[in-house]
Every structure is written in structure tokens, then in C-alpha cells.
Protein backbone atom coordinates (compact mmCIF):
# COMPACT_ATOMS: atom_id res chain seq x y z
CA UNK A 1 -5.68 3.09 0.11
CA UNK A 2 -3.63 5.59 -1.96
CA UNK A 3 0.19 4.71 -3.31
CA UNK A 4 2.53 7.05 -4.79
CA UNK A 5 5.54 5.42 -6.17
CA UNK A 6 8.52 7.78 -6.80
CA UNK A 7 11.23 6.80 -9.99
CA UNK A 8 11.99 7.68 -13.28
CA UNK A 9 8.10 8.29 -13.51
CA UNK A 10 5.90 9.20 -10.29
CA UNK A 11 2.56 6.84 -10.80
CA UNK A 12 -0.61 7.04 -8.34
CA UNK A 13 -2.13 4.12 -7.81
CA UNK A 14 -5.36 2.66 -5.64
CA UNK A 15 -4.72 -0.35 -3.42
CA UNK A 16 -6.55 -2.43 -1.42
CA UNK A 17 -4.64 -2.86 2.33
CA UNK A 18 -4.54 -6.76 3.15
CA UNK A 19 -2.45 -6.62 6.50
CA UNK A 20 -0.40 -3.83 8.07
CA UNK A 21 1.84 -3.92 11.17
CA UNK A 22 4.29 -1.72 12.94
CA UNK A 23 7.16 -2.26 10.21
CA UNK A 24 5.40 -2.64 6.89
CA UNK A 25 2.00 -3.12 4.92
CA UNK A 26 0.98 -5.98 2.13
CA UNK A 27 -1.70 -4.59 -0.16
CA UNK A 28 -3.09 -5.45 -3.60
CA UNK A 29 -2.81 -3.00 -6.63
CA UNK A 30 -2.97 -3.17 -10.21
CA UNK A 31 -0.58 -1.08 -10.78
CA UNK A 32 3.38 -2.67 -10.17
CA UNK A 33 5.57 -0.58 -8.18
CA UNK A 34 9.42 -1.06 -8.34
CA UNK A 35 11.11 -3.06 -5.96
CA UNK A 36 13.31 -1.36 -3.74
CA UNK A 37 12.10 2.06 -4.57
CA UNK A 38 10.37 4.43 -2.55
CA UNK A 39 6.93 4.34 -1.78
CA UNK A 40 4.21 6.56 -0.07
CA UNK A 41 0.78 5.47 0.49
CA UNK A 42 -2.18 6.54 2.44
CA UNK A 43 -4.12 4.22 4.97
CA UNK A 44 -7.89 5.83 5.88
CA UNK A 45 -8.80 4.19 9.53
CA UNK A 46 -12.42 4.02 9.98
CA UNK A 47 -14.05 3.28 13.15
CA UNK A 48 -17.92 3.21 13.75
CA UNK A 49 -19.57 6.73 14.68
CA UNK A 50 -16.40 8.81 14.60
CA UNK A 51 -14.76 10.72 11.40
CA UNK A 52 -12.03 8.75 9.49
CA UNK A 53 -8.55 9.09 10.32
CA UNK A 54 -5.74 9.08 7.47
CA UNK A 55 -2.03 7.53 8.06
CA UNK A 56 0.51 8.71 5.50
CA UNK A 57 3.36 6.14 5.57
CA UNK A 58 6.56 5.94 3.78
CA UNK A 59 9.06 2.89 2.69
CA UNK A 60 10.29 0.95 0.14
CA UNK A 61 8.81 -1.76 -1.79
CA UNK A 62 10.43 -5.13 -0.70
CA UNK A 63 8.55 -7.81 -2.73
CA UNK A 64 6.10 -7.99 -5.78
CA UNK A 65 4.15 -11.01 -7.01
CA UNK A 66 1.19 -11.55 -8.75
CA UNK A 67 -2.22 -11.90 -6.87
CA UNK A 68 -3.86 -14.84 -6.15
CA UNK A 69 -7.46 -15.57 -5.41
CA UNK A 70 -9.18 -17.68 -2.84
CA UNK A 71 -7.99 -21.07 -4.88
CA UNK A 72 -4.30 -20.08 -4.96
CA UNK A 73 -4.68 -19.06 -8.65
CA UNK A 74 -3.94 -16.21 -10.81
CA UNK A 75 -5.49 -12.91 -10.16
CA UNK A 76 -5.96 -9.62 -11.85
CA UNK A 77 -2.72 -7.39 -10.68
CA UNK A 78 -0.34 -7.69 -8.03
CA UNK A 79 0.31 -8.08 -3.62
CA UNK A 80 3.12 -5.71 -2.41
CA UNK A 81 5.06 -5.75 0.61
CA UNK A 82 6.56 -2.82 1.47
CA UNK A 83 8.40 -1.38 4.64
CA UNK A 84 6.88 1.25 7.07
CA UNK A 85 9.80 3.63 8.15
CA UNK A 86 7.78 7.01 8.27
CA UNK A 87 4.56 7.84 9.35
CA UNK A 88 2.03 10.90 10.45
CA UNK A 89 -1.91 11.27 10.90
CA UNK A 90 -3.76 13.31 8.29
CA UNK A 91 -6.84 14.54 9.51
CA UNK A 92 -9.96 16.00 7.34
């Protein structure tokens, strides 16, 4: 997963997508997006024996905390929930 986060300065970052449904996403990032600003990020959907597909999305971040492991504690960077109120498929 790809995220763009627009404001004052436009930062890239790589995520890692933990659940997704028809309204919004919650991934992990190191990065840490703004709340409540606007957010594009890319989705690659693999399925066995046929070529990826790529889902560019668009939102708003509506909650940041830090990650958590496996044992509830502390992890290296952050989960983000953001909305889903745009979408298209990118193909290769």
C-alpha cells in the first residue's frame, strides 16, 4: 500500500492494509498522517494466476494511534483509519 497525505507538506508514505471495507481502510504506517486531512492511498489486489489490480482511494484520516503488537503493547509507528469516499481501478 501507497499513502499520499496532502497539507502544508505532501509526504508519501508505505503502509501495510490491515482491514478495508466499503466506507474506509485501517492500515499501519510509520509515517503519521494528520487527522482530518485528506488522504490518497493505493490498494494492489492480488489474486492467484491473474495480474494485480490497483484501487486508488481517497478520504480523510479519522483516527491515529500508535501500533500495537500481538501482546497489546507498543509498536514501531502508527494504525490509521481513514474514510473511503472516492475510488477507481488502476491497471498496469
Amino acid at each position: 500500500m501507497s499513502v499520499v497525505c496532502s497539507g502544508v507538506g505532501q509526504a508519501v508514505l508505505a503502509g501495510h492494509t490491515r482491514n478495508i471495507s466499503s466506507t474506509g481502510v485501517l492500515f499501519t504506517t510509520d509515517g503519521e498522517p494528520e487527522v482530518r486531512g485528506a488522504i490518497e492511498y493505493v490498494i494492489r489486489l492480488i489474486q492467484d494466476g491473474k495480474r494485480p489490480v490497483s484501487l486508488r482511494c481517497m478520504g480523510k484520516v479519522v483516527r491515529l494511534e500508535r501500533a500495537v503488537n500481538g501482546h497489546r503493547e507498543p509498536a514501531p509507528g502508527y494504525q490509521v483509519a481513514a474514510t473511503l469516499e472516492r475510488y477507481e481501478f488502476v491497471r498496469p
